[in-house]
Protein backbone atom coordinates (compact mmCIF):
# COMPACT_ATOMS: atom_id res chain seq x y z
CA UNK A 1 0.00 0.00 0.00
CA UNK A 2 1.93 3.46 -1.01
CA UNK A 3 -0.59 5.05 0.35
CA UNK A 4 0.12 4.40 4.08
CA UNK A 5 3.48 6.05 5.50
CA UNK A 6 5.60 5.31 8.81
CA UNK A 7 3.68 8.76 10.33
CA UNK A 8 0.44 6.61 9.69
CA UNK A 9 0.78 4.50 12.33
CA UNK A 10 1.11 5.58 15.94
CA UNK A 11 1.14 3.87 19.22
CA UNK A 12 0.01 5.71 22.70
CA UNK A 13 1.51 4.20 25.36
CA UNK A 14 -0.18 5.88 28.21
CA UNK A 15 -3.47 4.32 26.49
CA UNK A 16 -2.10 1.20 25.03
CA UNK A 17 -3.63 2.29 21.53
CA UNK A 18 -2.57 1.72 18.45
CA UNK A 19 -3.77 4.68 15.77
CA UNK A 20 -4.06 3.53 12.16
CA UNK A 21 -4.65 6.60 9.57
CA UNK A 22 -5.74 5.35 6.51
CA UNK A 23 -6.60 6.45 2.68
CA UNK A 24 -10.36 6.89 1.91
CA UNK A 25 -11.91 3.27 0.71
CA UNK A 26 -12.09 4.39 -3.02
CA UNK A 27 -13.32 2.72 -6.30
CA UNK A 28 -10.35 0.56 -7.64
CA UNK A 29 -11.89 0.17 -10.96
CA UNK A 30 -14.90 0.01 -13.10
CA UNK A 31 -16.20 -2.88 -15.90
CA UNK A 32 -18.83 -3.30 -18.10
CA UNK A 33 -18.54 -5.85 -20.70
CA UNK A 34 -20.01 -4.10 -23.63
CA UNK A 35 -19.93 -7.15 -25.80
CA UNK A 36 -22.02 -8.87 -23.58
CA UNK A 37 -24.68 -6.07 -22.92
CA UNK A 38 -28.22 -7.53 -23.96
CA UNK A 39 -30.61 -5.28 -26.05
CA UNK A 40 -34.28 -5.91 -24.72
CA UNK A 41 -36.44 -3.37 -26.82
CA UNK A 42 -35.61 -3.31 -30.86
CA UNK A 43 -38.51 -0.52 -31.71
CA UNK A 44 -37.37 2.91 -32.53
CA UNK A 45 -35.86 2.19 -36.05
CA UNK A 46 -37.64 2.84 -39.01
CA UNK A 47 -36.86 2.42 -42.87
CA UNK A 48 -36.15 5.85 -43.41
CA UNK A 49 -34.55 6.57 -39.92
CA UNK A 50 -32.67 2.95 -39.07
CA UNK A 51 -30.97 2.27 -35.97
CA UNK A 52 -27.32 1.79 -35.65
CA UNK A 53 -27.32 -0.98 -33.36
CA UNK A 54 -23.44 -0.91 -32.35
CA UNK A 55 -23.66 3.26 -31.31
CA UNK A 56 -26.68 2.28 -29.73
CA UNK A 57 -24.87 -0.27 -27.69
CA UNK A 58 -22.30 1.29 -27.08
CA UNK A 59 -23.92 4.95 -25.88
CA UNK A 60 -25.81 2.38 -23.62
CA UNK A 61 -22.25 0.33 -22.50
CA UNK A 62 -21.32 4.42 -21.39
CA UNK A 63 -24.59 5.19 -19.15
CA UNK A 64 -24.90 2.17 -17.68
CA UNK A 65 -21.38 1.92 -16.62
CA UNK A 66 -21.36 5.84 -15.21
CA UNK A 67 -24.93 4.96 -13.36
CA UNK A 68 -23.72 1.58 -11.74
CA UNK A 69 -20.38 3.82 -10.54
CA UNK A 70 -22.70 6.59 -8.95
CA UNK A 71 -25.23 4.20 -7.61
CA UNK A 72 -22.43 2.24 -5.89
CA UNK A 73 -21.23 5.55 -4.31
CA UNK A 74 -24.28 6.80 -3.33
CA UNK A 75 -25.93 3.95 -1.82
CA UNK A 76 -22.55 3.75 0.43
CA UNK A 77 -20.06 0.92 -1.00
CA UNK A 78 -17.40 3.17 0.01
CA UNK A 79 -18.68 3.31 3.72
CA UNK A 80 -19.46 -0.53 3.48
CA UNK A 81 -15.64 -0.98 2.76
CA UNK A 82 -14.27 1.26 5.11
CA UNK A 83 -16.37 -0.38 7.70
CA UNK A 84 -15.29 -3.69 6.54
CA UNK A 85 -11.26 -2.58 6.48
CA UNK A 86 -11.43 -1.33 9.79
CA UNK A 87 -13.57 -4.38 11.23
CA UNK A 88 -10.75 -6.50 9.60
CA UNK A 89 -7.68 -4.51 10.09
CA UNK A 90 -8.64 -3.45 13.97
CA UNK A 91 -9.02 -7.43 14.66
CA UNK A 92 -5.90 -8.49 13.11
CA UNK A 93 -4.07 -5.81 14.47
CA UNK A 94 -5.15 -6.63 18.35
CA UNK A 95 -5.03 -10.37 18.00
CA UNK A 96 -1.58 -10.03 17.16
CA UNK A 97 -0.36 -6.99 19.42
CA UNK A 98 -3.12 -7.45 22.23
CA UNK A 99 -3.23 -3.31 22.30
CA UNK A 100 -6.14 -1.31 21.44
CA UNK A 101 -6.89 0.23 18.06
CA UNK A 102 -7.95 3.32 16.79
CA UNK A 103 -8.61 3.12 12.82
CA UNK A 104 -9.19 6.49 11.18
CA UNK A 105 -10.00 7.29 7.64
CA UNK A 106 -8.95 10.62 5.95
CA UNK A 107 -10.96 12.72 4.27
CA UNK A 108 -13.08 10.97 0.80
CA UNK A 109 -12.36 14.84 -1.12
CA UNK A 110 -8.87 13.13 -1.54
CA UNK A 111 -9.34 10.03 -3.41
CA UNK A 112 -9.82 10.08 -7.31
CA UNK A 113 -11.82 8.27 -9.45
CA UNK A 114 -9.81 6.11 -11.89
CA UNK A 115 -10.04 6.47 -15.32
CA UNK A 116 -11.89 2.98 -16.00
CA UNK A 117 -14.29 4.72 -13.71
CA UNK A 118 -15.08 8.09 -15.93
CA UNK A 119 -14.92 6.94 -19.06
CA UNK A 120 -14.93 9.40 -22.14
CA UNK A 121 -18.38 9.15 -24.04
CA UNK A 122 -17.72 7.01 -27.20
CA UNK A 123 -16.81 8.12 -30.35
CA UNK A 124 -17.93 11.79 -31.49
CA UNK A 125 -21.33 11.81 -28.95
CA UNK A 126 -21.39 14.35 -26.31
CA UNK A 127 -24.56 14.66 -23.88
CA UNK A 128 -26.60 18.33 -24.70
CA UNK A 129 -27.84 19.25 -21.71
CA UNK A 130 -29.81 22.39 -22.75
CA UNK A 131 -31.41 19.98 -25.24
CA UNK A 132 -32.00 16.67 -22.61
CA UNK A 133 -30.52 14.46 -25.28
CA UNK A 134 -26.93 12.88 -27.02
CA UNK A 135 -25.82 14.75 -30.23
CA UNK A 136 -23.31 13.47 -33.02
C-alpha cells in the first residue's frame, strides 16, 4: 500500500492504543462488458430513420457503466468498505499486538476516481444538456 506512510501509524503508550490513519476506501476500478450487454427493446428504427445498433450499444455500454459507478457511491459501497477494512484490520491488528486500536480514515475529497471509472463518451457523442438528449 503506497498510500500508508511510517507517520500513519502511531502507538500511545499511556493508552495502550494503536492509531491507524488510513486512505479513503475508493473505487479501484470500473467494468462493463459491452460485448455482452443484452438489447431488450428493438422498436425505434424505421426504414427511413434505421438504428445503428453498435452506437446504440455502445452509448448504452457508457450510461450504464457511469450509473452503476454513482449508484455504488451513493448507496454507500465506500462506507461498506471502510467499515469492513477497519472491522478486519482493527481485529488483526489486536489479536496479534493485544493493544487497542484506533482506525481512522482521511478525508473521501482526496481520493480520485480512476479512469476505468469516468470513461470518455464514445466516439464523437457528447450529452446536450440544454437539449435533454446525445448529439453526433
Amino acid at each position: 500500500m503506497d498510500n500508508i506512510q511510517p507517520q500513519d501509524i502511531s502507538f500511545n503508550a499511556v493508552t495502550d492504543t494503536y492509531t491507524l490513519v488510513l486512505p479513503p476506501a475508493q473505487l479501484t476500478s470500473c467494468y462493463l462488458d459491452a460485448v455482452a450487454t443484452e438489447q431488450y427493446d428493438f422498436g425505434g428504427a424505421t426504414p427511413v430513420c434505421p438504428a445503428n445498433s453498435d452506437e446504440m450499444r455502445r452509448l448504452a455500454s457508457y450510461e450504464a457503466l457511469n450509473q452503476f459507478r454513482d449508484d455504488a457511491v451513493e448507496n454507500g459501497i465506500l462506507d461498506q468498505a471502510e467499515s469492513a477494512s477497519e472491522t478486519v484490520l482493527s481485529n488483526f491488528i489486536r489479536a496479534l499486538t493485544g493493544k487497542n486500536v484506533v482506525i481512522v480514515f482521511q478525508d473521501a475529497a482526496t481520493s480520485a476516481i480512476p479512469q476505468s471509472c469516468a470513461p470518455e463518451p464514445p466516439g464523437t457523442w457528447r450529452y446536450n444538456v440544454e437539449q435533454d438528449r446525445w448529439m453526433q
